[in-house]
N, C-alpha and C. Protein backbone atom coordinates (compact mmCIF):
# COMPACT_ATOMS: atom_id res chain seq x y z
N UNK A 1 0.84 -1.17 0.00
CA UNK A 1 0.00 0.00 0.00
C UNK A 1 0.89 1.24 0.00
N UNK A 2 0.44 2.03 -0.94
CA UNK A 2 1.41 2.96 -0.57
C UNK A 2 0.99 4.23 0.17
N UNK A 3 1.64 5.17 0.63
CA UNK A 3 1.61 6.18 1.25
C UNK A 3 1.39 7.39 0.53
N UNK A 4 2.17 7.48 0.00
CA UNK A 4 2.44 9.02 -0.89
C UNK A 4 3.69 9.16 -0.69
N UNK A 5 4.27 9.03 0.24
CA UNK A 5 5.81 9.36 0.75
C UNK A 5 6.66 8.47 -0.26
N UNK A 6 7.23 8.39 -1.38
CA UNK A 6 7.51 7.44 -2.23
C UNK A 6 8.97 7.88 -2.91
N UNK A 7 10.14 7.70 -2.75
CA UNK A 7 11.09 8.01 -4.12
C UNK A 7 10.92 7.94 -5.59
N UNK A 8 10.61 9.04 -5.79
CA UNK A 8 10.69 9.33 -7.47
C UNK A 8 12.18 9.77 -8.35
N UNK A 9 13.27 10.58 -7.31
CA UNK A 9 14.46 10.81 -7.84
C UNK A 9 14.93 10.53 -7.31
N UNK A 10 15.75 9.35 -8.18
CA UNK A 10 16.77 8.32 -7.56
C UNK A 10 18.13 9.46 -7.51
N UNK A 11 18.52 10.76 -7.71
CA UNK A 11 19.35 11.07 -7.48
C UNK A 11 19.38 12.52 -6.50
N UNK A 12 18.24 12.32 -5.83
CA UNK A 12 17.70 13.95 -4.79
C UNK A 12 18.15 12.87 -3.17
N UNK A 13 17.85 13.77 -2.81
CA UNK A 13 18.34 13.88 -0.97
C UNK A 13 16.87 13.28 -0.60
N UNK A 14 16.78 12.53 0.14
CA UNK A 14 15.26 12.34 1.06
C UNK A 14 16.05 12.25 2.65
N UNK A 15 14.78 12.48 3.49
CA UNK A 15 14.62 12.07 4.51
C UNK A 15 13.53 10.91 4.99
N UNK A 16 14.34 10.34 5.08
CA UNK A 16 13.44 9.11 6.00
C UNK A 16 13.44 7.98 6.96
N UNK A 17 12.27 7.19 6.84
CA UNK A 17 11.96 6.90 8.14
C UNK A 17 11.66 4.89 8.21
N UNK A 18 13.22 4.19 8.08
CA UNK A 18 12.79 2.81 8.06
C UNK A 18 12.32 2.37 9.46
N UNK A 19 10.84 1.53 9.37
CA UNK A 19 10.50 1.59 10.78
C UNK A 19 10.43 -0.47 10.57
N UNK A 20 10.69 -1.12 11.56
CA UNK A 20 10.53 -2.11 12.21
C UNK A 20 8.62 -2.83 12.21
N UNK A 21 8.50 -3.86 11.76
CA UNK A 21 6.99 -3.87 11.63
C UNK A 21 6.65 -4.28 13.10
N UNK A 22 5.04 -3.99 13.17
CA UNK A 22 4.43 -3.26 14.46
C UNK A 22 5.22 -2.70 15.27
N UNK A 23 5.97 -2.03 14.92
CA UNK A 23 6.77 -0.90 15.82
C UNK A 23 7.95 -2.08 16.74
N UNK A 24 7.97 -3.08 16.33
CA UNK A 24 9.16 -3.75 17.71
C UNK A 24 10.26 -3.58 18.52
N UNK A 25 10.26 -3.37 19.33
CA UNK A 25 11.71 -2.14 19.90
C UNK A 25 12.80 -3.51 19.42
N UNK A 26 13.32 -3.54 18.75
CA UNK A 26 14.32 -4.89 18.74
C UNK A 26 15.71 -3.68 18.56
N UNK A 27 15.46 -2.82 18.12
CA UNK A 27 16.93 -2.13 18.53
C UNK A 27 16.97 -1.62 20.27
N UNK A 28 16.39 -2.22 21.00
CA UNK A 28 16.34 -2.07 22.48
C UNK A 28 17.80 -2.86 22.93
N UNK A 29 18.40 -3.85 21.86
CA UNK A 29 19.25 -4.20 22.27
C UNK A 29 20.40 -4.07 21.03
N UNK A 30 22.12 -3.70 21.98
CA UNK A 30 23.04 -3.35 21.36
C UNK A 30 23.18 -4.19 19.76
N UNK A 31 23.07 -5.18 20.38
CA UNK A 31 23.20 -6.27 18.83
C UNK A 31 22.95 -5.95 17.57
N UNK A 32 21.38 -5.65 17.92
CA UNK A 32 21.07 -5.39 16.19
C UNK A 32 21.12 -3.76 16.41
N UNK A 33 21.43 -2.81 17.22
CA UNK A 33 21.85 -1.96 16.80
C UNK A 33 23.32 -1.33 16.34
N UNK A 34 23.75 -2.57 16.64
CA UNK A 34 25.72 -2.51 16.10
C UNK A 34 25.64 -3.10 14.41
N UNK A 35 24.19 -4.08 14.14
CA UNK A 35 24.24 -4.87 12.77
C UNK A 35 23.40 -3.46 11.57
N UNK A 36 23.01 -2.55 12.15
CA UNK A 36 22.55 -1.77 11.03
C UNK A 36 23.56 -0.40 10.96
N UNK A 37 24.11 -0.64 12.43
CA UNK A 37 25.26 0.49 12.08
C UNK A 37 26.68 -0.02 11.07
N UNK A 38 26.83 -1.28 11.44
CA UNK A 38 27.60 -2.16 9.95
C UNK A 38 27.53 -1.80 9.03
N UNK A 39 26.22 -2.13 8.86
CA UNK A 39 25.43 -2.11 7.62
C UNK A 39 25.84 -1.15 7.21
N UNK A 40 25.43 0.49 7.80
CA UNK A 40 25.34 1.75 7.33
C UNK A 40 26.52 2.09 6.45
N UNK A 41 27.88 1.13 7.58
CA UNK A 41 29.16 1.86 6.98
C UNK A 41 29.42 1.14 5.52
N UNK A 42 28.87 0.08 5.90
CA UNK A 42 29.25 -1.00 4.65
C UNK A 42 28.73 -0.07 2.70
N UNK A 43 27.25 0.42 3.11
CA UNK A 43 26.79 0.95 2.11
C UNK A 43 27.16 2.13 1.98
N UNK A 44 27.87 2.90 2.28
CA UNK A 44 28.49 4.39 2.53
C UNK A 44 30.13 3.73 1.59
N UNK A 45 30.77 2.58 2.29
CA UNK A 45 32.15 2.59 2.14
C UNK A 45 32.19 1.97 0.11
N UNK A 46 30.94 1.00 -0.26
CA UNK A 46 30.62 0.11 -0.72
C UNK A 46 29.62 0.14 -1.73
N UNK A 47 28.38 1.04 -1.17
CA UNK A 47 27.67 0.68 -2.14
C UNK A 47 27.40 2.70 -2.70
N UNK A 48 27.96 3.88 -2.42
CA UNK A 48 27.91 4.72 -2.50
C UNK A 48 26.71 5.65 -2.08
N UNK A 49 26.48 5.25 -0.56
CA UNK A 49 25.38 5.81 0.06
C UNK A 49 25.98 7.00 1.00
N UNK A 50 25.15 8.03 1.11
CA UNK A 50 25.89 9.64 1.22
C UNK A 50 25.27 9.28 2.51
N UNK A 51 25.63 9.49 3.76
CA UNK A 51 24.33 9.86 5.12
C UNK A 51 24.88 10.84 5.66
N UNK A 52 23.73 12.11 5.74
CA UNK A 52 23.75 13.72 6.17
C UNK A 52 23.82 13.56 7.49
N UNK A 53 22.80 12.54 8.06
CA UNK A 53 22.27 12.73 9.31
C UNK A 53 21.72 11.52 9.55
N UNK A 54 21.78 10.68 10.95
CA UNK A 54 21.01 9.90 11.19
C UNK A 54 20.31 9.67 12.55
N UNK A 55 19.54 8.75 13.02
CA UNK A 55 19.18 8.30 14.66
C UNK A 55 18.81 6.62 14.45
N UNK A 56 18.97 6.10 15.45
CA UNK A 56 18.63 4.86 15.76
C UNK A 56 17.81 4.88 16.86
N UNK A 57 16.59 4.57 16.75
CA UNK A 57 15.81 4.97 17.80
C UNK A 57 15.43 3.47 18.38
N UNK A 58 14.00 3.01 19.05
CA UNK A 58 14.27 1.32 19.49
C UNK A 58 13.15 0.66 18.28
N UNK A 59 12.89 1.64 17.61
CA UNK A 59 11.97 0.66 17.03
C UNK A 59 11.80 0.93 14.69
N UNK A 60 12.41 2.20 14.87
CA UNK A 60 12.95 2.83 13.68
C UNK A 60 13.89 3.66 13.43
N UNK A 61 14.37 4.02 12.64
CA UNK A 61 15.68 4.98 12.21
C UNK A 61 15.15 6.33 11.69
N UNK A 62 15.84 7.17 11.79
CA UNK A 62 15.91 8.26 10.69
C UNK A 62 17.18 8.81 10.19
N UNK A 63 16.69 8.93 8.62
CA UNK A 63 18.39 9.42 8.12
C UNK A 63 17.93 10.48 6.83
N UNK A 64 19.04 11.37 6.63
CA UNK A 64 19.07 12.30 5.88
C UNK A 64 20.05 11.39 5.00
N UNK A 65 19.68 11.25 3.37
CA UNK A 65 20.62 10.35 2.58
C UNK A 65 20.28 10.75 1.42
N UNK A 66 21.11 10.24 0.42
CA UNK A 66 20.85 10.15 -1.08
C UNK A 66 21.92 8.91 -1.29
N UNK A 67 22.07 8.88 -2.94
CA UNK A 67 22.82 7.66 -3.49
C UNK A 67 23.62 8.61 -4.45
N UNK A 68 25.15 8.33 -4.38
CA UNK A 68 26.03 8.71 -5.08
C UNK A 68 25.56 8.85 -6.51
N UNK A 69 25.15 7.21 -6.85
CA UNK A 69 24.95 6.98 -8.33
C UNK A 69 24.20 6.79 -9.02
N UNK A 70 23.07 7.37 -8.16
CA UNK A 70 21.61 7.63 -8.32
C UNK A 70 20.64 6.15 -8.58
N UNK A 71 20.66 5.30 -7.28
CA UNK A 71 20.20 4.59 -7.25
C UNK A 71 19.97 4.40 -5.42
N UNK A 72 19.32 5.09 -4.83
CA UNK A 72 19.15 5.20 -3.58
C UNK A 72 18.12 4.17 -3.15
N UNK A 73 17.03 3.70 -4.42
CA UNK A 73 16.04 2.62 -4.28
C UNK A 73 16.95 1.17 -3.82
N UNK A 74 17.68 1.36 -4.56
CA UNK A 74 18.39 -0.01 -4.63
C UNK A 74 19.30 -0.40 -3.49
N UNK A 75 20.07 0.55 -3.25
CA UNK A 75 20.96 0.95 -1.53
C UNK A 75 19.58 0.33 -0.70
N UNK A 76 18.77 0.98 -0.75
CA UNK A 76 17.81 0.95 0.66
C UNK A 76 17.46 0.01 0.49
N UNK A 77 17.11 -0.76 -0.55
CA UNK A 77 16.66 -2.07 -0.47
C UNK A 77 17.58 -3.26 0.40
N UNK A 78 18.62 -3.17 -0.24
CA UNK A 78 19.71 -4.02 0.09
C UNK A 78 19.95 -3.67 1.53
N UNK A 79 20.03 -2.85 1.76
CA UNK A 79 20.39 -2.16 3.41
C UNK A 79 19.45 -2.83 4.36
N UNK A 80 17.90 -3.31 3.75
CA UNK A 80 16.92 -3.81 4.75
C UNK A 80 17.19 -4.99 4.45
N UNK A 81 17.27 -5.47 3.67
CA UNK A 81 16.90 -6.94 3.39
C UNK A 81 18.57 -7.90 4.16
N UNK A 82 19.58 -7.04 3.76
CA UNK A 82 20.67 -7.26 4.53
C UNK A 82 20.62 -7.41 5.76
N UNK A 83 20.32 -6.38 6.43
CA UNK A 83 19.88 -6.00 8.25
C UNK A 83 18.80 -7.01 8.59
N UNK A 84 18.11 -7.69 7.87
CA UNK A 84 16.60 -8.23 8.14
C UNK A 84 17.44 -9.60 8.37
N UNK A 85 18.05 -10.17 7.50
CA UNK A 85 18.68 -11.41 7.52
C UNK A 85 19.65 -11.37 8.94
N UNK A 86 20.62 -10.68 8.59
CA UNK A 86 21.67 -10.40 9.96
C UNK A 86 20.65 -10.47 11.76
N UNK A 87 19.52 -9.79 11.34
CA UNK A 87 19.24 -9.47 12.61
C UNK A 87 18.55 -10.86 12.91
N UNK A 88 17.38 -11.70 11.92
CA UNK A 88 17.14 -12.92 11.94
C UNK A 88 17.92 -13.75 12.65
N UNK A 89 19.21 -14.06 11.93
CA UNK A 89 19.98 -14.91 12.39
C UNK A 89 21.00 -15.01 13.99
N UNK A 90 20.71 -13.32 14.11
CA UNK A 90 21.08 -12.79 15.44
C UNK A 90 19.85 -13.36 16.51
N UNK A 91 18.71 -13.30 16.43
CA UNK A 91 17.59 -13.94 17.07
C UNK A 91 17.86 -15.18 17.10
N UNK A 92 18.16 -16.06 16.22
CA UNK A 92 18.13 -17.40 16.50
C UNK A 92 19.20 -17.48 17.15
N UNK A 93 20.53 -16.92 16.78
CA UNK A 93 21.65 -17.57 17.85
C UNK A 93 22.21 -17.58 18.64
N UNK A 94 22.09 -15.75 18.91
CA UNK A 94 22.32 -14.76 20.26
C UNK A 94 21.34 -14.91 21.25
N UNK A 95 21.91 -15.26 22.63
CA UNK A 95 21.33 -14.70 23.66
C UNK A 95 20.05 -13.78 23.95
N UNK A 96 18.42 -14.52 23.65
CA UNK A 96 17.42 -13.76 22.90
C UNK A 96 16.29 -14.02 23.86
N UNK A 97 15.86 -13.33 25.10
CA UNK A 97 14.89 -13.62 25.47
C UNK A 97 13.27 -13.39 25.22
N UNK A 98 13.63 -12.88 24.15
CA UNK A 98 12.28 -12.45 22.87
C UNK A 98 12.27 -13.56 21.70
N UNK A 99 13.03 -14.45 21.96
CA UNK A 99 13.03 -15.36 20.32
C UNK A 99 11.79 -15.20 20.04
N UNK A 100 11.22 -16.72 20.62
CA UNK A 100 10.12 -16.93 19.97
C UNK A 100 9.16 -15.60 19.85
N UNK A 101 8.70 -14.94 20.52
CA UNK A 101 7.80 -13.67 20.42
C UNK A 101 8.12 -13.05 19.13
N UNK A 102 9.84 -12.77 19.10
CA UNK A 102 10.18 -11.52 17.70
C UNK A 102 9.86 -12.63 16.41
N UNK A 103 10.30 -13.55 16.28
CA UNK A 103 10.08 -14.62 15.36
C UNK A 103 8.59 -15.25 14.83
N UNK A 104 7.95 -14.84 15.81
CA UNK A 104 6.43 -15.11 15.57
C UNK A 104 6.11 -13.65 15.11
N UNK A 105 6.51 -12.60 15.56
CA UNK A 105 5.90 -11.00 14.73
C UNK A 105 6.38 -10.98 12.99
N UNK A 106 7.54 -11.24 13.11
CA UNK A 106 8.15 -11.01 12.21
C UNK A 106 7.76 -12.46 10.82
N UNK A 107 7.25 -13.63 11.38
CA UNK A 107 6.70 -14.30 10.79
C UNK A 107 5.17 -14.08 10.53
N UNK A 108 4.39 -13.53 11.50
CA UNK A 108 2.92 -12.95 10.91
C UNK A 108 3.24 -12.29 10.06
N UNK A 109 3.89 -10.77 10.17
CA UNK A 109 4.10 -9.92 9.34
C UNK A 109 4.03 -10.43 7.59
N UNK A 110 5.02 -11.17 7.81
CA UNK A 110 4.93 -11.71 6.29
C UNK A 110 3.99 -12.80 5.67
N UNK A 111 3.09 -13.17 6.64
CA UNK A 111 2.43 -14.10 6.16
C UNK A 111 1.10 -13.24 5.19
N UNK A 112 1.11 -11.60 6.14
CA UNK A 112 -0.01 -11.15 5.52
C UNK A 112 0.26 -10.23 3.68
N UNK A 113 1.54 -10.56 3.38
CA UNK A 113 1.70 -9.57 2.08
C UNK A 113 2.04 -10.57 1.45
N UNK A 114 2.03 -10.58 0.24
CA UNK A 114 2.87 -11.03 -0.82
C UNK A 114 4.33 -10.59 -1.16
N UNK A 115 4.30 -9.64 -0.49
CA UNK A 115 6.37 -8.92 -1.18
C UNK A 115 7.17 -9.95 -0.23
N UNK A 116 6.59 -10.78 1.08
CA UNK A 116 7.96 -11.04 1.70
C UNK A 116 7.37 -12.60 1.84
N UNK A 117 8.31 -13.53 2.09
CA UNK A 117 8.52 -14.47 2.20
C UNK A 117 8.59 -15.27 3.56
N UNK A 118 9.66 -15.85 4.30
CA UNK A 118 8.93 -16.01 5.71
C UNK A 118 8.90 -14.99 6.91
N UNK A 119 9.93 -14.23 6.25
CA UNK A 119 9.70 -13.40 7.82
C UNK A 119 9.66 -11.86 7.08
N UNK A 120 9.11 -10.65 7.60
CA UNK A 120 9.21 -9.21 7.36
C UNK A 120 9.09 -8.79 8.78
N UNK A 121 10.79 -7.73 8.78
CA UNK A 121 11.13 -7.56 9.84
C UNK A 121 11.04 -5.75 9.51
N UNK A 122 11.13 -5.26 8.58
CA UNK A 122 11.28 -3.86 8.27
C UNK A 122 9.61 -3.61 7.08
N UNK A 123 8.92 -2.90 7.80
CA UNK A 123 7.70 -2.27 7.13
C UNK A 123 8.09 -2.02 5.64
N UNK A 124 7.77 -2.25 4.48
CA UNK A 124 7.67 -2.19 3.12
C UNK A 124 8.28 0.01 2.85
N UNK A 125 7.49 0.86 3.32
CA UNK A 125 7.56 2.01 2.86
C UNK A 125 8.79 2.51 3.84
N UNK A 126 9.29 3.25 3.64
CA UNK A 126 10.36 4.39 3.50
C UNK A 126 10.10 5.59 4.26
N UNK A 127 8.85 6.01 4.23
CA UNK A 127 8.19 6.90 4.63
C UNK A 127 9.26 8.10 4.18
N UNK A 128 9.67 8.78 2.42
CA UNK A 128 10.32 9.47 2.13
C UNK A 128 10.21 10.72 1.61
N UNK A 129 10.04 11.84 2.30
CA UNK A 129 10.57 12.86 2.11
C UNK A 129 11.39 13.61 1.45
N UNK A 130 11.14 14.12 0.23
CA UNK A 130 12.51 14.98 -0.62
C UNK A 130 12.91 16.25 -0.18
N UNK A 131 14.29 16.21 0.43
CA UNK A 131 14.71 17.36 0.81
C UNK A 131 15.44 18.52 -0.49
N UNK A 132 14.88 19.23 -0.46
CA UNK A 132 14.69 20.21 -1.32
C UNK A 132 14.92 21.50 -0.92
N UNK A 133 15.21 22.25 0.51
CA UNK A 133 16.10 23.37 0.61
C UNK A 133 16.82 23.14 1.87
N UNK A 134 17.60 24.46 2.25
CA UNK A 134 17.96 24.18 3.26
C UNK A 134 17.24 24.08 4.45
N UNK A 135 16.35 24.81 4.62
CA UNK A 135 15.41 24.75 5.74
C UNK A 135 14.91 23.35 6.18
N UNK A 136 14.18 22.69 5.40
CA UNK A 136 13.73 21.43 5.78
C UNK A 136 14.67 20.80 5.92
N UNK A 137 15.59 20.97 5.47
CA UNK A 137 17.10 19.95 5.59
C UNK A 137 17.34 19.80 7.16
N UNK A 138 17.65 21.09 7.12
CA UNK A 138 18.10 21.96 9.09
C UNK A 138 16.78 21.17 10.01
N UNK A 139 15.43 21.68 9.77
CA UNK A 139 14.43 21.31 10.06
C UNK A 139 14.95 19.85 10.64
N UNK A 140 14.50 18.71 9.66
CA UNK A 140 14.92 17.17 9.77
C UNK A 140 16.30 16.78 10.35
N UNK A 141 17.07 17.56 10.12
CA UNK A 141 18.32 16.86 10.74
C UNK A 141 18.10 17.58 12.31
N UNK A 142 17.58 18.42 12.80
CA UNK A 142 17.32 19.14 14.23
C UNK A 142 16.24 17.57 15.13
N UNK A 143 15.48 17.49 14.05
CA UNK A 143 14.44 16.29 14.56
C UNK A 143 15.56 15.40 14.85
N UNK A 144 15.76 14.92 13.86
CA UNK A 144 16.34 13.73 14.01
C UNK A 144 17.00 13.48 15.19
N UNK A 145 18.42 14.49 15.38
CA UNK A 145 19.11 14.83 16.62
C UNK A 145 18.36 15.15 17.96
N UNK A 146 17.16 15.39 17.96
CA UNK A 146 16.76 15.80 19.17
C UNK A 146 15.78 14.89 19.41
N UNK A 147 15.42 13.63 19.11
CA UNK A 147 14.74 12.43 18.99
C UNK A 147 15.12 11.87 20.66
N UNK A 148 16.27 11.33 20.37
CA UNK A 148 16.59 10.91 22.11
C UNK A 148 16.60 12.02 23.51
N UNK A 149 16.36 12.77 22.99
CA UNK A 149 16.24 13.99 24.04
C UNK A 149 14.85 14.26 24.26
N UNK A 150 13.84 14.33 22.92
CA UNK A 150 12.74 13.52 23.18
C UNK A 150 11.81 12.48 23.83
N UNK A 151 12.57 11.08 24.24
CA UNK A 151 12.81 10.21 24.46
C UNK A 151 13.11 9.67 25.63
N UNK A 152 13.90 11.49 25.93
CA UNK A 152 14.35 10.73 27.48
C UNK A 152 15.43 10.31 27.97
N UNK A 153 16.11 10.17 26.91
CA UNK A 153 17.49 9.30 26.54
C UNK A 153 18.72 9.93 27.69
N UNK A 154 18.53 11.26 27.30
CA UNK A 154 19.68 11.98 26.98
C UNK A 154 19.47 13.51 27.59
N UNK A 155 20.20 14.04 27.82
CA UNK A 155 19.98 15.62 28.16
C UNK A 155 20.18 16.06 26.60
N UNK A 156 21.57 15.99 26.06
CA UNK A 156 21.69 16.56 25.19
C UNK A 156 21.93 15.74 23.77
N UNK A 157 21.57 16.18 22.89
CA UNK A 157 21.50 15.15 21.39
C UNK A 157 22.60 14.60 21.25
N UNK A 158 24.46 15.61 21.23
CA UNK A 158 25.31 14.75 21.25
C UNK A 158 25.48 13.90 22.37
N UNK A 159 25.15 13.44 23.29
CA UNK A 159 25.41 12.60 24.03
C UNK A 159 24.62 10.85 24.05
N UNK A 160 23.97 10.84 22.64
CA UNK A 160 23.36 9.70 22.02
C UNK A 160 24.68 8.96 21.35
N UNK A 161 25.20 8.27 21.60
CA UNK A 161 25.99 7.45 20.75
C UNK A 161 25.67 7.01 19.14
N UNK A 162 24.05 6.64 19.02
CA UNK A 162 23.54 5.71 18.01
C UNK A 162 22.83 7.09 17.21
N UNK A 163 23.52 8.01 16.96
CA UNK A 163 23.23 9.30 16.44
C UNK A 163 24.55 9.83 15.66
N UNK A 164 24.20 10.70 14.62
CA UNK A 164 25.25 11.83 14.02
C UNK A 164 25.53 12.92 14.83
N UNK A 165 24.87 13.14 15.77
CA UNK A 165 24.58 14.09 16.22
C UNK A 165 26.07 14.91 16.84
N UNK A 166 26.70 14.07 17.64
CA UNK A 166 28.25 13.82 18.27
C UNK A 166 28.79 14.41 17.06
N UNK A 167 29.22 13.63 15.91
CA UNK A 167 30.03 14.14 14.67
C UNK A 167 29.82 14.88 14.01
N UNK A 168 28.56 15.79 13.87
CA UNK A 168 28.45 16.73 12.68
C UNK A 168 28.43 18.30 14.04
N UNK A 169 27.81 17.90 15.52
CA UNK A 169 27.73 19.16 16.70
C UNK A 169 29.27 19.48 16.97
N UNK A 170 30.37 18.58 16.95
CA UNK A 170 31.61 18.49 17.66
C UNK A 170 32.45 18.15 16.75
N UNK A 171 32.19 17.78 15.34
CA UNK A 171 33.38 17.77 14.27
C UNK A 171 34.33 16.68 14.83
N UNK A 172 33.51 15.29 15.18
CA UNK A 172 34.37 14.18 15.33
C UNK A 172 33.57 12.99 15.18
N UNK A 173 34.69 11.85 14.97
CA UNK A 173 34.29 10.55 14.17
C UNK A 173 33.13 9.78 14.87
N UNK A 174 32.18 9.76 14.42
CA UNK A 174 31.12 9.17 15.17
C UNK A 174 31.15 6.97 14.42
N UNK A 175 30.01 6.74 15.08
CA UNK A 175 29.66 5.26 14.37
C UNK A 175 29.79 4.97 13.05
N UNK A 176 29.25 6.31 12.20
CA UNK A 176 29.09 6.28 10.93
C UNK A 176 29.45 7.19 10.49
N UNK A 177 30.32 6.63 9.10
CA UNK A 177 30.66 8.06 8.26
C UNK A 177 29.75 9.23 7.62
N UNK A 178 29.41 10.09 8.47
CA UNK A 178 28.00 10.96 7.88
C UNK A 178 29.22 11.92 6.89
N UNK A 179 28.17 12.89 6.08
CA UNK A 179 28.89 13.64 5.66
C UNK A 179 28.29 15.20 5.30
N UNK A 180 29.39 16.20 5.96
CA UNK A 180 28.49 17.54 6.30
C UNK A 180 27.63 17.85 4.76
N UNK A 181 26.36 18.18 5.13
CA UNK A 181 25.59 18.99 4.35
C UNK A 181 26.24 20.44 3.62
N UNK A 182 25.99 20.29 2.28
CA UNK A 182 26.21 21.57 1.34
C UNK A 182 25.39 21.98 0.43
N UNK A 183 24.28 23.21 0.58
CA UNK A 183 23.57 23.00 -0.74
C UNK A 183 23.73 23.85 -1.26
């Protein structure tokens, strides 16, 4: 089903929002939030994915991104379906006192669509946003950063680890290679 929120230019900036189906906090634990921060660097170092800005929150992400080579559909695809497997196999073999529960969500999930197969661990849409000046840019990357402060987390945004927030506020190496905004 779609939203409206949809990528049409595979070579513009979006902001968005991969969320976890029925909301599952499964980034509540370090694990799979160390396997999508992998991930992140892997498609940045690898597959030519730009990230402005990001958050890891417990149950979805947000990131300011585009695709070098104008194929940002295809990055994001691979980025979930990658993370979906990794984190799968992290449930079955890691230390999981949610197995069966996350394994049964993530197996309904897919029983009810046709796009996925046995398990859907990441909601189908993107929920994407084209960033298009600076304002909304500033706008979204302020959200984003101030999400765990939101949250509760945190007094202050850089003091989120699983954030840009540290590297783009303080001009040092965070989790992920973000890279400063220029428009």
């Amino acid at each position: 089903m779609s939203t409206g929120f949809q990528i049409t230019d595979q070579y513009a900036t979006y902001f968005i929002t991969p969320t976890i189906v029925d909301w599952v906090d499964i980034y509540s634990r370090k694990v799979y939030r160390d396997i999508v921060i992998d991930s992140l660097n892997h498609c940045i170092a690898d597959k030519g994915l730009v990230v402005y800005g990001y958050v890891v929150m417990t149950n979805h992400m947000h990131m300011i991104v585009r695709g070098k080579d104008g194929n940002i559909s295809g990055i994001l695809r691979d980025f979930k379906k990658y993370t979906a497997y990794k984190m799968l196999t992290a449930i079955k073999e890691e230390p999981e006192s949610r197995r069966e529960w996350l394994l049964h969500r993530f197996e309904w999930n897919a029983s009810t669509n046709e796009r996925s197969s046995n398990y859907q661990v990441w909601m189908h849409d993107n929920h994407a946003e084209g960033v298009y000046s600076e304002d909304f840019f500033n706008q979204k990357l302020n959200y984003i950063h101030n999400n765990p402060v939101r949250a509760g987390w945190v007094e202050h945004p850089e003091e989120y680890v699983f954030s840009s927030a540290k590297a783009l506020l303080q001009q040092v190496p965070g989790l992920v290679a973000v890279t400063p905004w220029g428009f």
